[in-house]
Structures are given as C-alpha cells and as structure tokens.
C-alpha atoms as a PDB file:
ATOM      1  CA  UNK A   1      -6.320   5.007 -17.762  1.00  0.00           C
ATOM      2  CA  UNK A   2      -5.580   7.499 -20.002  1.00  0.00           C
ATOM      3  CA  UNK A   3      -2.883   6.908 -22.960  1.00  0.00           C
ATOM      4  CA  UNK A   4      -1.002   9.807 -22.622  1.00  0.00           C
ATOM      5  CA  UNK A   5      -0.600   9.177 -18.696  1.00  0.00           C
ATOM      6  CA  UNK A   6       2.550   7.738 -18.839  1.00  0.00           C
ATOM      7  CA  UNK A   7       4.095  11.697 -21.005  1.00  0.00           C
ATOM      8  CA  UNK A   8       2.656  13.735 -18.023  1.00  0.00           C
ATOM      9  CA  UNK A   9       5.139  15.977 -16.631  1.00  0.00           C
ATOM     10  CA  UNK A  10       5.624  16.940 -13.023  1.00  0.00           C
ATOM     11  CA  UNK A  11       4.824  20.750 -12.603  1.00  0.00           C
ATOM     12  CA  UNK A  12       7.718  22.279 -11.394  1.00  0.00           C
ATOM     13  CA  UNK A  13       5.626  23.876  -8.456  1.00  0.00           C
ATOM     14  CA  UNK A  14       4.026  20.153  -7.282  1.00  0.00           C
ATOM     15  CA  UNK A  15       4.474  18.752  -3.676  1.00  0.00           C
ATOM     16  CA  UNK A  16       6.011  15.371  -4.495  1.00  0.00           C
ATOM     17  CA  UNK A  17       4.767  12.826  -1.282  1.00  0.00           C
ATOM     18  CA  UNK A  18       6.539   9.876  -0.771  1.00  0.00           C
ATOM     19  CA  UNK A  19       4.061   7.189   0.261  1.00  0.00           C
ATOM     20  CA  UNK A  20       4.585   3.409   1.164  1.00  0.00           C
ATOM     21  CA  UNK A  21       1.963   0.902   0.134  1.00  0.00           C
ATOM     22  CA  UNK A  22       2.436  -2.349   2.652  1.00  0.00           C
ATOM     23  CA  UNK A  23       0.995  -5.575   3.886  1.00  0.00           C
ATOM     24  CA  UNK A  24       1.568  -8.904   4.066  1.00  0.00           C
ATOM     25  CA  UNK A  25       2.544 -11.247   1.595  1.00  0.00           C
ATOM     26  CA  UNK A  26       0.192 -11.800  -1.336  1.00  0.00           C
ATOM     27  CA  UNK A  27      -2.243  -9.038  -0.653  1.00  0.00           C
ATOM     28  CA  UNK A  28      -2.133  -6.800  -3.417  1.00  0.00           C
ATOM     29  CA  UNK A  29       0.588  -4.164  -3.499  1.00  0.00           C
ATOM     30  CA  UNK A  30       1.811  -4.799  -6.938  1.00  0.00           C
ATOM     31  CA  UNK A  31      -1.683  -4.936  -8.376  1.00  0.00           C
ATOM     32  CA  UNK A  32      -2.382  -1.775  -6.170  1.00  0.00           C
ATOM     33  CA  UNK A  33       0.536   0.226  -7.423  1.00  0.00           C
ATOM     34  CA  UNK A  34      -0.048  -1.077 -10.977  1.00  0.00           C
ATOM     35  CA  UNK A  35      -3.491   0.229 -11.080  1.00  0.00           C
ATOM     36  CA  UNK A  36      -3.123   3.621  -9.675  1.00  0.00           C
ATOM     37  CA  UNK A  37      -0.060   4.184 -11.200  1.00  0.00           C
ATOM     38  CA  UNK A  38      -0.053   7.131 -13.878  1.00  0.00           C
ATOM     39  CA  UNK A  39       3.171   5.952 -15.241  1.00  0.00           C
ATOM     40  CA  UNK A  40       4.756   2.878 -16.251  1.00  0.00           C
ATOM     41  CA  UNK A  41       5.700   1.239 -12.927  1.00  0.00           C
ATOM     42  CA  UNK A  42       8.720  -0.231 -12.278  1.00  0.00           C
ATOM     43  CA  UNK A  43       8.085  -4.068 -10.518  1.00  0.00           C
ATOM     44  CA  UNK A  44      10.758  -6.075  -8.925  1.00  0.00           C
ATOM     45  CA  UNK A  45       9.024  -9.400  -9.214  1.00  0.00           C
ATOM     46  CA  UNK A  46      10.646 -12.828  -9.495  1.00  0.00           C
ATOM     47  CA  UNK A  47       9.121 -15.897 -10.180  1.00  0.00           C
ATOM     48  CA  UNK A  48       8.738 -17.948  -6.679  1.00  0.00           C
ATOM     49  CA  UNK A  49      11.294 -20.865  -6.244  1.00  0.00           C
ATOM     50  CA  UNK A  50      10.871 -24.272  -4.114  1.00  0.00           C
ATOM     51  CA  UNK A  51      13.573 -22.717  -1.778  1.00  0.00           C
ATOM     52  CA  UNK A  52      11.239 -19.800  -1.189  1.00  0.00           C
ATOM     53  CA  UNK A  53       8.372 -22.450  -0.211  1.00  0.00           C
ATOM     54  CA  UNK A  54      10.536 -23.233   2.564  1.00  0.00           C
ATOM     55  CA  UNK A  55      10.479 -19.745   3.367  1.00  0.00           C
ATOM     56  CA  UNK A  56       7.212 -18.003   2.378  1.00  0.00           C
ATOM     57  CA  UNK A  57       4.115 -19.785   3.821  1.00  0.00           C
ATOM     58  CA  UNK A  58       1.739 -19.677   0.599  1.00  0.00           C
ATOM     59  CA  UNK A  59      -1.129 -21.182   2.518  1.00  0.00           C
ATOM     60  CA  UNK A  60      -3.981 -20.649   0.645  1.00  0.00           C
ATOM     61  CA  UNK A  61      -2.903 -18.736  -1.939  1.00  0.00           C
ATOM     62  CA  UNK A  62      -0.706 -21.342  -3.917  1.00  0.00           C
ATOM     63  CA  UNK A  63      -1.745 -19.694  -7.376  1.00  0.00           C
ATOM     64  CA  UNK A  64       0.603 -17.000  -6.532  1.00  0.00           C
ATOM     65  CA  UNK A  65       3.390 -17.621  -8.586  1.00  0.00           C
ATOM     66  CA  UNK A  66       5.387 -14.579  -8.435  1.00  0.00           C
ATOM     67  CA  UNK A  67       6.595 -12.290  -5.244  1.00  0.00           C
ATOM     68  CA  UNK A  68       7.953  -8.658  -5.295  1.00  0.00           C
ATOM     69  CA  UNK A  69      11.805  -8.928  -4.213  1.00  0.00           C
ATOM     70  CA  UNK A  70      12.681  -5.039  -3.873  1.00  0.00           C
ATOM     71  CA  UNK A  71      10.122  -2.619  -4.485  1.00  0.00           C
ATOM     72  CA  UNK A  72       7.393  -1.395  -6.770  1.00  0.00           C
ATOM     73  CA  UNK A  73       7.258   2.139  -7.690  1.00  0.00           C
ATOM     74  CA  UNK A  74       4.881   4.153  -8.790  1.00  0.00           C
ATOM     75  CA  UNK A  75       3.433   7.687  -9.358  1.00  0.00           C
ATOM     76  CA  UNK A  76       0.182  10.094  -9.383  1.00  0.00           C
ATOM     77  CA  UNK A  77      -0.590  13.266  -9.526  1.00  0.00           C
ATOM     78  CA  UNK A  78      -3.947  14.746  -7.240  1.00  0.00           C
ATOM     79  CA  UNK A  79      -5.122  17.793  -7.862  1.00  0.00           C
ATOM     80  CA  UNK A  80      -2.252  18.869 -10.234  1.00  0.00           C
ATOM     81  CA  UNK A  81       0.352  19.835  -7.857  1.00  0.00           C
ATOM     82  CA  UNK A  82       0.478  16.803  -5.238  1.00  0.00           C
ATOM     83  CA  UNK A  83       2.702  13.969  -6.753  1.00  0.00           C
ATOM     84  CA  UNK A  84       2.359  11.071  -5.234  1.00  0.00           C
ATOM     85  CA  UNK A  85       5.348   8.884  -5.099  1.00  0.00           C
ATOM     86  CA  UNK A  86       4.484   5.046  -4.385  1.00  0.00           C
ATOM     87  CA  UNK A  87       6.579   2.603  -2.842  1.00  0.00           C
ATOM     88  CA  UNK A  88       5.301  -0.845  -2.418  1.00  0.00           C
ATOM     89  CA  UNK A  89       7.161  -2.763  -0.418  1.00  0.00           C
ATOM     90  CA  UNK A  90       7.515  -7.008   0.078  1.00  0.00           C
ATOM     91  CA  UNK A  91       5.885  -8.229   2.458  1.00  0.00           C
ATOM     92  CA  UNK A  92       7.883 -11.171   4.057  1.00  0.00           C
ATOM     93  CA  UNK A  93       9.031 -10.436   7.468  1.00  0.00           C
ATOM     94  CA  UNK A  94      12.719 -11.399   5.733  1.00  0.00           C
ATOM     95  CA  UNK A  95      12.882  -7.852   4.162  1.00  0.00           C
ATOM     96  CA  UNK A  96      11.732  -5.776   7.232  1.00  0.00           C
ATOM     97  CA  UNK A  97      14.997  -4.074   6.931  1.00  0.00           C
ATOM     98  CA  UNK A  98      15.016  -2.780   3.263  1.00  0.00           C
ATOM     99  CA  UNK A  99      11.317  -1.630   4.451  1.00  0.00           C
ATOM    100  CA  UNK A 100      12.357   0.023   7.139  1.00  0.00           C
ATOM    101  CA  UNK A 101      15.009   1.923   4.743  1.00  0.00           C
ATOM    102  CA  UNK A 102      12.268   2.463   2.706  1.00  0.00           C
ATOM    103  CA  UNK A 103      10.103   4.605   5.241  1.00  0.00           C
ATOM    104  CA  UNK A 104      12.833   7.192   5.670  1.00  0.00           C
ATOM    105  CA  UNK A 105      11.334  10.251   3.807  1.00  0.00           C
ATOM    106  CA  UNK A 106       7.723   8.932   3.895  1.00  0.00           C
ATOM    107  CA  UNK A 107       4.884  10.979   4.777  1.00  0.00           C
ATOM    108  CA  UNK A 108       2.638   8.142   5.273  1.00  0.00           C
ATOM    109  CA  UNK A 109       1.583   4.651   4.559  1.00  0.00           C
ATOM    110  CA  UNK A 110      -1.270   2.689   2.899  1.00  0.00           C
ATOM    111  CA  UNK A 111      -1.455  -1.013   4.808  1.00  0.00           C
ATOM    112  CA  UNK A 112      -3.672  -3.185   2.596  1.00  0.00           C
ATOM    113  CA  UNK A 113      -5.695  -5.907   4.328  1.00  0.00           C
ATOM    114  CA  UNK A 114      -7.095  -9.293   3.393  1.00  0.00           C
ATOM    115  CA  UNK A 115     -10.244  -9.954   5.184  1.00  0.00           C
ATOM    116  CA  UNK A 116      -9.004 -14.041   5.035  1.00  0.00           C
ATOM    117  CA  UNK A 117      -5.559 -13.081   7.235  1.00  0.00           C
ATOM    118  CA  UNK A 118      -6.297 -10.065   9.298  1.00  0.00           C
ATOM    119  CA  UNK A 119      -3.685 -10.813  11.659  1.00  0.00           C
ATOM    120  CA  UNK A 120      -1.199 -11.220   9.246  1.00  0.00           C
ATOM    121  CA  UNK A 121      -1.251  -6.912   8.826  1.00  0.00           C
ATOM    122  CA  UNK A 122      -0.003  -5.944  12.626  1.00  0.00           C
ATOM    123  CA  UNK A 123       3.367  -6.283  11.202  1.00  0.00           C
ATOM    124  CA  UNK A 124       3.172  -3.601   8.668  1.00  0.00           C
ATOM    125  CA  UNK A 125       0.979  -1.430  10.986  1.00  0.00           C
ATOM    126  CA  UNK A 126       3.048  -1.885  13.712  1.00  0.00           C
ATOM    127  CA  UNK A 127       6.095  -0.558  11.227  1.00  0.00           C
ATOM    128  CA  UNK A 128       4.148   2.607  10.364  1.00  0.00           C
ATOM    129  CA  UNK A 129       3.483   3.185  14.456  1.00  0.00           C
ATOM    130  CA  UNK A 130       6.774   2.741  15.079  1.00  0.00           C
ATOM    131  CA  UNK A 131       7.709   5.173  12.329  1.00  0.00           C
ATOM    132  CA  UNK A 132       5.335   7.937  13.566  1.00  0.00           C
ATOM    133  CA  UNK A 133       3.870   7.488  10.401  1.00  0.00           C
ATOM    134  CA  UNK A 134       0.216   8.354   9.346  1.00  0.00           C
ATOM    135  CA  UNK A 135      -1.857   5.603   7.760  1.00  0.00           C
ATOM    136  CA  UNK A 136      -4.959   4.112   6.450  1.00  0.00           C
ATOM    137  CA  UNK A 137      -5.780   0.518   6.264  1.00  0.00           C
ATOM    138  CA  UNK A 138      -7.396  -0.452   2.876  1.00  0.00           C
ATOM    139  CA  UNK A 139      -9.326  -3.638   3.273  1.00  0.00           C
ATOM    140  CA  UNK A 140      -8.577  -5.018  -0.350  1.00  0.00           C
ATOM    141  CA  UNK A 141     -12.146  -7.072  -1.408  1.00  0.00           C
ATOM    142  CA  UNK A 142     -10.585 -10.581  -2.621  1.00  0.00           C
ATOM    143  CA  UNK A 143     -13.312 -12.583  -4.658  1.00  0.00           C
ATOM    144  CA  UNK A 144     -14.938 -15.184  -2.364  1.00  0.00           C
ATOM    145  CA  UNK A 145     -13.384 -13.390   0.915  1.00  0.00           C
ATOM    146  CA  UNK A 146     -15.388 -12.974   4.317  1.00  0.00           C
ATOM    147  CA  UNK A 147     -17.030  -9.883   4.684  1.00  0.00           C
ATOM    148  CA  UNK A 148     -17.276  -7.660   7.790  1.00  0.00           C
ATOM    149  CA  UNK A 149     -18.529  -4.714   8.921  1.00  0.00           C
ATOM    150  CA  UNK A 150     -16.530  -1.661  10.195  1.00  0.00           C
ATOM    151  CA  UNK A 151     -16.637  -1.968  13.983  1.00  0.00           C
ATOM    152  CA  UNK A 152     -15.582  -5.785  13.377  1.00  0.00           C
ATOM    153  CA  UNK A 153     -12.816  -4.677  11.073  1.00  0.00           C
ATOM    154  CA  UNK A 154     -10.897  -1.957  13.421  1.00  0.00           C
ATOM    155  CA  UNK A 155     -11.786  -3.930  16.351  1.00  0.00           C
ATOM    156  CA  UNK A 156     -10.326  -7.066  15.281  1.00  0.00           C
ATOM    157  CA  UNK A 157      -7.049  -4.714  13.876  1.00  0.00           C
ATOM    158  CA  UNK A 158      -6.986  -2.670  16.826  1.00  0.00           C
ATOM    159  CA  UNK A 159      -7.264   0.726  14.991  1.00  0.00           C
ATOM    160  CA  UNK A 160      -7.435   3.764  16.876  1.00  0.00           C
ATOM    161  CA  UNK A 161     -11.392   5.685  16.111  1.00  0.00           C
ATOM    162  CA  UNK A 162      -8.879   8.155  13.484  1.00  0.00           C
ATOM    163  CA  UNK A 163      -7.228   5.875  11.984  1.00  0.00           C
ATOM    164  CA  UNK A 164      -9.161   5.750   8.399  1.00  0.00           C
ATOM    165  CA  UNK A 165     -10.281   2.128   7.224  1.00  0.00           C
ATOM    166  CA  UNK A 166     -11.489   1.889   4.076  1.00  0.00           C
ATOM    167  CA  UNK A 167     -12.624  -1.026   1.320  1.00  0.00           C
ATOM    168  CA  UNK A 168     -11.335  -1.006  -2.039  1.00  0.00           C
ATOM    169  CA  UNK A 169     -10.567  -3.272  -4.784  1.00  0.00           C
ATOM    170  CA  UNK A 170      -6.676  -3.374  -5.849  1.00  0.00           C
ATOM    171  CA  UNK A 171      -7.109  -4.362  -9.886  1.00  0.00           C
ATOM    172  CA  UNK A 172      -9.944  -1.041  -9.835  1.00  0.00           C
ATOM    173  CA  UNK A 173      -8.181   1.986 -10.614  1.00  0.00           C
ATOM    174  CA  UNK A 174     -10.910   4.328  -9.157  1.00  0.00           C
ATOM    175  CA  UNK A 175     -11.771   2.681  -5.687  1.00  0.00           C
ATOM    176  CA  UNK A 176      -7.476   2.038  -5.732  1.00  0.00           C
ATOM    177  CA  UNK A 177      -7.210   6.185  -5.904  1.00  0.00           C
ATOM    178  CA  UNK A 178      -9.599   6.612  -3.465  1.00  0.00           C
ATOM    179  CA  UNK A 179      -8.135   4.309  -0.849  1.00  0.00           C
ATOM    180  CA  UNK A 180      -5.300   7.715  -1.840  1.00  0.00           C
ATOM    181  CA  UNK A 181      -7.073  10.413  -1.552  1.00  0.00           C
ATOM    182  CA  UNK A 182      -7.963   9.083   2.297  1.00  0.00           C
ATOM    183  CA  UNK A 183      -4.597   8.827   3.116  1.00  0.00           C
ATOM    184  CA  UNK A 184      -3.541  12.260   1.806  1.00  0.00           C
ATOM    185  CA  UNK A 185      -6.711  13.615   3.809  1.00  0.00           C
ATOM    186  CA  UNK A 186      -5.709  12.249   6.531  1.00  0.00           C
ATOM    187  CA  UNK A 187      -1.686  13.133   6.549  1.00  0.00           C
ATOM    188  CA  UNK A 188      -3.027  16.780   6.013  1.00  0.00           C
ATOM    189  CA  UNK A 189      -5.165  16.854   8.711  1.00  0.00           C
ATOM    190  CA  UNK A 190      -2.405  16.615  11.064  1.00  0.00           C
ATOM    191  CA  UNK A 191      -1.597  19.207  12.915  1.00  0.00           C
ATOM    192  CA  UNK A 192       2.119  18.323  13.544  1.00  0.00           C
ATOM    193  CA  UNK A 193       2.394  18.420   9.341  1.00  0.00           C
ATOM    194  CA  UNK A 194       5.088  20.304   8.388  1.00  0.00           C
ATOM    195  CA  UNK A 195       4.764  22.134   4.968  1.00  0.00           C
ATOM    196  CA  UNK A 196       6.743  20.097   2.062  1.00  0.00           C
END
C-alpha cells in the first residue's frame, strides 16, 4: 500500500458508496477491511472472554482470540471519484440489530464465505435480500480449506445465476479490491440504480 494513502483527500466531486462487508463469525471482515483500506481503519475489536465462549461457538477456529464488537470502517477510492465507504459488521447473530442499523444508507453488500462453514453465510445473505440490497459473495481462500468449484459453490449457497461469486484472499490487498470492483459492477448494472 502506498505511504501516503492514508493523506489522500476526497475530491469534492466523488460519489461516496456506503458498502457493508458481512459474514459470519471469524471469516475475515476485519482482515478484509484492513487490507483494502486506503486509510487507517478504525477496528472495534475486543479480546474474547470465557463468557463469550458461552456465547460464540469458536468451533474450529479456537486461535481466534479477538472478535469485532461494533464495526470496522474503512475507505477507498476507484477510479478517483467513487469513494468507497466500508462497514464491516460482527458477525454473531447477537448484533443482527446494530447490523441491520448499519444497512440503512447502503448501496450494497460484500458477504464473505468460508468454504469450511458455508451454511453459516445464509444469515448475512438473507439480511442483504431482505434489505433489497445488491451483493456479491467473496469466497475468502482459508489455508488448508476445501476447495470447490463454482456450480458447487452457488448451488450449495443458493445464489441466483447474477448474483456475482467470486474467490479472493482477505490478508491480499489486490484480490481484496477486486472482490470491490465486482460489487460496484454489479450495483451499477442495475437498472433500478438511482444516481448518487
């Protein structure tokens, strides 16, 4: 990333987006919105407590030490007047409200994906149907995780043939802003898109 990314300015003439970044729990969001962020961004994460074991089922994944409690936020600019705003939101059923408040303004939504816990993304898809919302899924490529080809993928997520699915890797900054750039595609392809 560049070292002067965090001093760029907004152009006064930019479209600023507001787009949520969702999934379950563990799957990447703060790494996401870390990588692709042009700016410092802001992380609500606490260290995880033995209460929370009671609450969060770690499964596999008891390495994670840390969860997002609020938010992360982030930002990036395409194409020099398109700011993207990113919201990544928990993803513990127990905060479906504050994501829900968090939708309101959104143009879209990027639902990551963990090949190991596929079902554990209807939740955050479901949110985004609900909402009306466009959306890619972004398959996020864990080390060691099962790999599958497309037609397995959006048949075992139940994506409609537009929906966009694509594979990235969370901690890469490049495949990250890609899994963007389909989402933006896609919002602007709509025809119902009103101008921002």
């Amino acid at each position: 990333m560049d070292s002067k990314a965090s001093d760029r300015y907004v152009p006064a003439a930019a479209r600023s987006v507001k787009i949520l970044v969702l999934g379950p729990f563990a799957v990447g969001k703060t790494t996401y919105v870390r990588s692709v962020s042009e700016i410092r961004p802001m992380r609500t994460e606490e260290r995880m407590t033995r209460a929370g074991e009671l609450i969060d089922d770690l499964g596999d994944l008891r390495e994670k030490t840390t969860t997002t409690v609020a938010m992360d936020f982030g930002r990036l600019t395409l194409a020099g007047d398109i700011v993207l705003y990113l919201f990544g939101a928990p993803g513990q059923p127990r905060f479906r409200g504050m994501v829900r408040s968090l939708m309101e303004g959104a143009l879209g939504g990027l639902v990551l994906a963990d090949t190991r816990r596929l079902d554990q993304s209807f939740e955050a898809i479901d949110l985004l149907e609900d909402a009306r919302l466009p959306y890619t899924v972004a398959i996020n490529t864990f080390d060691g995780a099962p790999a599958y080809g497309d037609a397995e993928l959006r048949d075992a997520l139940t994506l409609d043939p537009g929906t966009p699915l694509v594979l990235l890797d969370a901690r890469d900054r490049a495949s990250s802003v890609q899994g963007l750039v389909t989402l933006v595609s896609h919002i602007l392809a709509r025809p119902d898109l009103e101008p921002v």
